[in-house]
Protein backbone atom coordinates (compact mmCIF):
# COMPACT_ATOMS: atom_id res chain seq x y z
CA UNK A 1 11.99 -3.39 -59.41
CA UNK A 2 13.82 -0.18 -58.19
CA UNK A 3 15.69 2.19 -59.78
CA UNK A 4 19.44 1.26 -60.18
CA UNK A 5 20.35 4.63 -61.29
CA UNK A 6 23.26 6.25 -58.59
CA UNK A 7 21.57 9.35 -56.96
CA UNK A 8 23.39 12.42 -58.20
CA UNK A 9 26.35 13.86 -56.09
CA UNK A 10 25.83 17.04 -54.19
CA UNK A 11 28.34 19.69 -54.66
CA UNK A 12 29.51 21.75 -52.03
CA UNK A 13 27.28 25.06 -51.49
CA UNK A 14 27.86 28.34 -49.78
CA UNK A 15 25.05 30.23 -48.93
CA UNK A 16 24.36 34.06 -48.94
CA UNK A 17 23.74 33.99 -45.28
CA UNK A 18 25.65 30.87 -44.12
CA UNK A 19 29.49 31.87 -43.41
CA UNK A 20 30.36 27.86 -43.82
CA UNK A 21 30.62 25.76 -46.41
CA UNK A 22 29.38 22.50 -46.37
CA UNK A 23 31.41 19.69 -48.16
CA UNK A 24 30.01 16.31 -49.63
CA UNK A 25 30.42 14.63 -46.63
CA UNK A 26 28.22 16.72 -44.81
CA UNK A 27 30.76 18.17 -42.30
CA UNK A 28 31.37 22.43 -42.69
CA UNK A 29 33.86 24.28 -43.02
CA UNK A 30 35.77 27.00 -42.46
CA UNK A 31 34.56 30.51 -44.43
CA UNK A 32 36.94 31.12 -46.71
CA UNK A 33 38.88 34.48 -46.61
CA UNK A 34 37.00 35.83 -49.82
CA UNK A 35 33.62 34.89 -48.22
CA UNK A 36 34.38 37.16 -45.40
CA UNK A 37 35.42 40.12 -46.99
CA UNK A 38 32.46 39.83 -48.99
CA UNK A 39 30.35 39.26 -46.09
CA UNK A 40 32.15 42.65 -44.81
CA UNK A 41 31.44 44.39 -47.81
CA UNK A 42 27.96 43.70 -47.50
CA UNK A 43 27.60 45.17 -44.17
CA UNK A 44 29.79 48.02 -45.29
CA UNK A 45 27.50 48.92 -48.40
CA UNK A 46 24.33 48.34 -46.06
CA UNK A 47 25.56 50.38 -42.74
CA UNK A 48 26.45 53.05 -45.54
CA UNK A 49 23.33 53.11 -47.03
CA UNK A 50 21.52 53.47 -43.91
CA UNK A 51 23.70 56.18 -43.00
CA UNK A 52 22.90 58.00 -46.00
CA UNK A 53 19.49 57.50 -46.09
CA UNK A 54 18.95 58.91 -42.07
CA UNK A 55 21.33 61.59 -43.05
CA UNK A 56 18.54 62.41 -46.21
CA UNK A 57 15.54 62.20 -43.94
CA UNK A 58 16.91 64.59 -41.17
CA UNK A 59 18.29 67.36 -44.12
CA UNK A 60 14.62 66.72 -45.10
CA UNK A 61 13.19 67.23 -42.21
CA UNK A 62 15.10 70.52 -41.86
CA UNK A 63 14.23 71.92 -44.76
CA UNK A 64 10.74 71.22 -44.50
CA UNK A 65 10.59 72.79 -40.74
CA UNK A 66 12.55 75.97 -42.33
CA UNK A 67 9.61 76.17 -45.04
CA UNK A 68 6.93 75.86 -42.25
CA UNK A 69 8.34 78.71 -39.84
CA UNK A 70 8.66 80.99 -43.09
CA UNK A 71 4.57 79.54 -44.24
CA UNK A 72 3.30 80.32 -40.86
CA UNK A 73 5.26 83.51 -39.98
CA UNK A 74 3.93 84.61 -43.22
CA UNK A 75 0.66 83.66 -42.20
CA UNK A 76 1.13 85.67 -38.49
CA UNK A 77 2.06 89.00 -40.62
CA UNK A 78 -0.80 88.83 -43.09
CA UNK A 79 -3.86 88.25 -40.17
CA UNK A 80 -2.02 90.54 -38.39
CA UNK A 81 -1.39 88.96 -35.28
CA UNK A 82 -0.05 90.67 -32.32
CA UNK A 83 3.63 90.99 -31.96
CA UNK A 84 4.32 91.49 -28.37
CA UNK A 85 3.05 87.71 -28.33
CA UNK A 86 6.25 85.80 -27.58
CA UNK A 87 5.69 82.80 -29.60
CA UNK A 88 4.44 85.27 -32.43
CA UNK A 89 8.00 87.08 -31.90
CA UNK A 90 9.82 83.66 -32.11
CA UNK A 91 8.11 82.50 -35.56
CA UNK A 92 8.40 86.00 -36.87
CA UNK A 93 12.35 86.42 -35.86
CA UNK A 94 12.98 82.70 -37.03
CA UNK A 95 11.40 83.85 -40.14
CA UNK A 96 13.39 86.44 -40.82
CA UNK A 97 16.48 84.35 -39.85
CA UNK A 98 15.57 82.22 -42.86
CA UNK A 99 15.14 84.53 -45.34
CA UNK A 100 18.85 85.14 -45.91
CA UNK A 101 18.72 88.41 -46.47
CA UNK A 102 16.96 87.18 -50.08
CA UNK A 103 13.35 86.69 -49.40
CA UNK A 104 13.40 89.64 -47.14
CA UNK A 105 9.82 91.22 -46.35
CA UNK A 106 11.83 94.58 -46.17
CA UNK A 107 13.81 94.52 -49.23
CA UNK A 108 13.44 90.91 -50.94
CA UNK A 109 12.65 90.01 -54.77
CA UNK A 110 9.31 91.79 -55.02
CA UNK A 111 8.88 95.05 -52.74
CA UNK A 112 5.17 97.01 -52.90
CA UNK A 113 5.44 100.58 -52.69
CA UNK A 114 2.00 100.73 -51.62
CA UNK A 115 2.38 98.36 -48.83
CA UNK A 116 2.92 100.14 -45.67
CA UNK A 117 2.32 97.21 -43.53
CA UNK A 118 4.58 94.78 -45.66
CA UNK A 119 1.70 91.74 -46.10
CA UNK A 120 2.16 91.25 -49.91
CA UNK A 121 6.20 91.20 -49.37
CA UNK A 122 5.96 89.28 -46.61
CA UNK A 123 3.39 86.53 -48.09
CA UNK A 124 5.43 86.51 -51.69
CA UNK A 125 9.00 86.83 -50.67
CA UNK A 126 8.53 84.21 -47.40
CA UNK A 127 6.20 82.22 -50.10
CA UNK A 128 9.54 81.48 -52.59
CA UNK A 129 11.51 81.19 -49.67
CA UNK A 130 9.65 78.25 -48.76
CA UNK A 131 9.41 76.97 -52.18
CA UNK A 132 13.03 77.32 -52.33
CA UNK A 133 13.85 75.49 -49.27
CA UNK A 134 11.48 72.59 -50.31
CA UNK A 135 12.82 72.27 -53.86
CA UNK A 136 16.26 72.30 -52.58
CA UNK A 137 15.64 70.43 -49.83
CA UNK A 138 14.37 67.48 -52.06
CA UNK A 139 16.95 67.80 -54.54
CA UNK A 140 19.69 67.31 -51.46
CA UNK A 141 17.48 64.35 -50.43
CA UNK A 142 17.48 62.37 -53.69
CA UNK A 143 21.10 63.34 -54.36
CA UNK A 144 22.05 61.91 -50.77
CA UNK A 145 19.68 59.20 -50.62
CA UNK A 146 21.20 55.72 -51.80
């Protein structure tokens, strides 16, 4: 003998990613005007969040490519590489762009008397320079980042 028990009624459903609404009759509907603005809201908050987390990445990326030209042109001055190289010239001038007047191998935070040639200012002040710039450049990135 079969069940005589009425199957239970479906109730009408909206979905997360279905802008209708589909009644007990099976025919849809229109979205109402609250499921659209929270459909726009979500695409808000998400476009937003992408936005900030691109805008992190690149402020990342610049901050790690400031480190590097400081790491490397520190690098150039302590093996003593020639200077009338022109790529030399460019890291070593970028370098010194970067420094902010701070880190400078000339007069930074630590200056050697008895370094004529400027290696140990050069290697420790361009060193924390590049410290610096990572450590703020992460601390931009997480503070950005959603």
């Amino acid at each position: 003998m079969a069940d005589d028990k009425p199957e239970p009624e479906k109730k009408a459903e909206a979905s997360s990613t279905s802008t209708t609404t589909t009644s007990d009759a099976g025919t849809k509907t229109a979205p109402t005007r609250a499921d659209r603005r929270r459909g726009t809201a979500a695409a808000v908050k998400k476009g937003t969040s992408t936005v900030r987390s691109k805008l992190a990445s690149l402020l990342w990326l610049v901050a790690v490519v400031c480190a590097l030209f400081l790491a490397v042109g520190a690098l150039l001055v302590a093996l003593k590489a020639n200077q009338d190289n022109a790529v030399v010239t460019f890291i070593l001038d970028g370098a010194d762009t970067l420094d902010l007047g701070v880190f400078s191998r000339e007069d930074g935070i630590f200056t050697f008397a008895k370094d004529p040639n400027q290696v140990k200012s050069a290697l420790v002040n361009w060193g924390l320079a590049a410290l610096a710039f990572l450590v703020v450049g992460k601390i931009v990135d997480r503070v950005i980042r959603p």
